[in-house]
PDB file of N, CA and C in Angstrom:
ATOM      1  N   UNK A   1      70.119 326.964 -12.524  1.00  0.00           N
ATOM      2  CA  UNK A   1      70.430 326.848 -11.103  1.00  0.00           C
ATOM      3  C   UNK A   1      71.718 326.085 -10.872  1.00  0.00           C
ATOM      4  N   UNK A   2      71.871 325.580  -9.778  1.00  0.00           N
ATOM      5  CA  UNK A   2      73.203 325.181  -8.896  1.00  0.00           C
ATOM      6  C   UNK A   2      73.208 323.557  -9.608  1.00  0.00           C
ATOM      7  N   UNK A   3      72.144 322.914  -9.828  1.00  0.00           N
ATOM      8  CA  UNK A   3      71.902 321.386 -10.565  1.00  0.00           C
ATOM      9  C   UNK A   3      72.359 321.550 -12.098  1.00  0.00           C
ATOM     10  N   UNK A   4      72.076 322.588 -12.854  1.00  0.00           N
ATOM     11  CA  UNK A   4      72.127 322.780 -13.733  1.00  0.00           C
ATOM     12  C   UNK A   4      73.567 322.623 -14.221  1.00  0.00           C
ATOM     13  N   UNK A   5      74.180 323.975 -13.369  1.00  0.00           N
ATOM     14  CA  UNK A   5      75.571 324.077 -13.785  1.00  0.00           C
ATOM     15  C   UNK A   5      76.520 322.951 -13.489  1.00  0.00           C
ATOM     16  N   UNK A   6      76.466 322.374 -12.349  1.00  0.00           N
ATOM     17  CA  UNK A   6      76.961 321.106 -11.750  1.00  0.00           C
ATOM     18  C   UNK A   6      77.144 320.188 -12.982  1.00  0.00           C
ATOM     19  N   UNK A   7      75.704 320.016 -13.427  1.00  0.00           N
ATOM     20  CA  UNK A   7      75.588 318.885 -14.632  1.00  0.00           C
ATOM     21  C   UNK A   7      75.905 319.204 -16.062  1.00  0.00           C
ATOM     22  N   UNK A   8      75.924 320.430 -16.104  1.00  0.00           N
ATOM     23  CA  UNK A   8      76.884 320.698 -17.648  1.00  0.00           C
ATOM     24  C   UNK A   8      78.672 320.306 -16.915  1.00  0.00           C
ATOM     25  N   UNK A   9      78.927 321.194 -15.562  1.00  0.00           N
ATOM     26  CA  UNK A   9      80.005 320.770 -15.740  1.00  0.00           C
ATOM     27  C   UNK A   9      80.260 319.226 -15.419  1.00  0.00           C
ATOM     28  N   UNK A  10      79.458 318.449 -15.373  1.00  0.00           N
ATOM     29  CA  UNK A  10      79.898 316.611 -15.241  1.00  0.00           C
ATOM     30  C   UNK A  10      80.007 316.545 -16.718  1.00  0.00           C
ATOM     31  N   UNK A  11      79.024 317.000 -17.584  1.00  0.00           N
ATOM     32  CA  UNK A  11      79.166 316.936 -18.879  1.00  0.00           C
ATOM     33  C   UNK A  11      80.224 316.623 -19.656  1.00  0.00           C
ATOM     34  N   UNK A  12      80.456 318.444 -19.174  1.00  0.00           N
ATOM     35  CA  UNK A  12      82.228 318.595 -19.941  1.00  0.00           C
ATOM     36  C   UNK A  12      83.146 317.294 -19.495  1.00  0.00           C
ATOM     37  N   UNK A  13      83.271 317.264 -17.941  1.00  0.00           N
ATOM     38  CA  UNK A  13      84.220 316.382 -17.549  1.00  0.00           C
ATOM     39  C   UNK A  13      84.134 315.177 -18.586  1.00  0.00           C
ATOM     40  N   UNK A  14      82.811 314.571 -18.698  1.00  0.00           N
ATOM     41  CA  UNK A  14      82.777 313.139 -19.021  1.00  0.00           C
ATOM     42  C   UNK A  14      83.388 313.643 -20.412  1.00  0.00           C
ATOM     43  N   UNK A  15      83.033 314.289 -21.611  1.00  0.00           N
ATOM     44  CA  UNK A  15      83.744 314.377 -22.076  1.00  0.00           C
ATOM     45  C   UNK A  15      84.959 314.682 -22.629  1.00  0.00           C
ATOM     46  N   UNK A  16      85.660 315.356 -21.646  1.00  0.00           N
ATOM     47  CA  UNK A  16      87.110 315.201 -21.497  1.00  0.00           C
ATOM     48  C   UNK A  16      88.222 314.008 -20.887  1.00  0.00           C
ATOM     49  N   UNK A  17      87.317 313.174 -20.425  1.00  0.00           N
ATOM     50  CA  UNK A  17      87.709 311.967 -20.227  1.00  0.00           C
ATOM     51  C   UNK A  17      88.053 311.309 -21.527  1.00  0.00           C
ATOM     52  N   UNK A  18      86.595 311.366 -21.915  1.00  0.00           N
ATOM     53  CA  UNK A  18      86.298 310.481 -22.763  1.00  0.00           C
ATOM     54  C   UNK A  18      87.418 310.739 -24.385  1.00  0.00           C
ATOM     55  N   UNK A  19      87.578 312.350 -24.651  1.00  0.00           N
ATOM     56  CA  UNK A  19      89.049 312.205 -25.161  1.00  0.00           C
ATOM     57  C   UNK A  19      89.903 311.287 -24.738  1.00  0.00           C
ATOM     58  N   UNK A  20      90.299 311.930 -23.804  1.00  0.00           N
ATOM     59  CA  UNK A  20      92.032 311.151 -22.701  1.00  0.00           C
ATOM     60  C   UNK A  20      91.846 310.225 -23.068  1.00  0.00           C
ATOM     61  N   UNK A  21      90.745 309.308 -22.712  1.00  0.00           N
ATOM     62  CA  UNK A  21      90.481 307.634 -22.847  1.00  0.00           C
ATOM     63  C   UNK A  21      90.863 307.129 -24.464  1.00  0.00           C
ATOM     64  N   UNK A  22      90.215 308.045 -25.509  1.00  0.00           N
ATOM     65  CA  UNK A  22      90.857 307.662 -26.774  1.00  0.00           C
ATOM     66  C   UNK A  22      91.991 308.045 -26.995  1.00  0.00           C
ATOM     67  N   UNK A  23      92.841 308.512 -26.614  1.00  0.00           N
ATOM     68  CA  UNK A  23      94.136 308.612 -26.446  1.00  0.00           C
ATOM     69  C   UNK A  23      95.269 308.329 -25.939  1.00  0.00           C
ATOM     70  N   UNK A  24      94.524 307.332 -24.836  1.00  0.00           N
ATOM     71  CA  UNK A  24      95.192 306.916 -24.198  1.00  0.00           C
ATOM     72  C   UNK A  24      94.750 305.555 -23.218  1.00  0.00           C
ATOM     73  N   UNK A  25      94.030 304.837 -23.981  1.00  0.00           N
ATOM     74  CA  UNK A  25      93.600 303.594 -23.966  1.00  0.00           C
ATOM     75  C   UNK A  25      93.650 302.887 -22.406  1.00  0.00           C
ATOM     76  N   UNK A  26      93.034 302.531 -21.670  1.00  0.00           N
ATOM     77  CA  UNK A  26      93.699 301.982 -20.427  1.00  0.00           C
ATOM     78  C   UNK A  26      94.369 300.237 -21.292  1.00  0.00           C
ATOM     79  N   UNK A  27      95.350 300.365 -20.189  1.00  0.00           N
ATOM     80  CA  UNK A  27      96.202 298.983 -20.307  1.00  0.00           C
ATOM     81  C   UNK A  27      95.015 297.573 -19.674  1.00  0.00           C
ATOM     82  N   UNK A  28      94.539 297.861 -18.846  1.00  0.00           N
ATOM     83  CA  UNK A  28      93.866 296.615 -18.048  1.00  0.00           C
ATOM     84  C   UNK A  28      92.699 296.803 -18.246  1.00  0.00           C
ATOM     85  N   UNK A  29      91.684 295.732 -18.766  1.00  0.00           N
ATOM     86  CA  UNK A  29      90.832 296.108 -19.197  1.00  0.00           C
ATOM     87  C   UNK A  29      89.965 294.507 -18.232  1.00  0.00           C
ATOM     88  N   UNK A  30      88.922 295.066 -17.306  1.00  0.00           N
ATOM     89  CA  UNK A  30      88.459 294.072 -16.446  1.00  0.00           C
ATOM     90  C   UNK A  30      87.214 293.281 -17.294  1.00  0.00           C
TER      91      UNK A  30
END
């Protein structure tokens, strides 16, 4: 359904972040 797909695609996102982020480290770290 519509929950389903939503949440694979948060999925993907988080892990395409979560590349970027090892690649690119944030500077400020709170």
């Amino acid at each position: 359904g519509i929950l389903s797909e939503r949440a694979n695609k948060d999925e993907q996102v988080d892990k395409f972040v979560s590349e970027i982020l090892k690649q690119y480290p944030p500077k400020v770290n709170n």
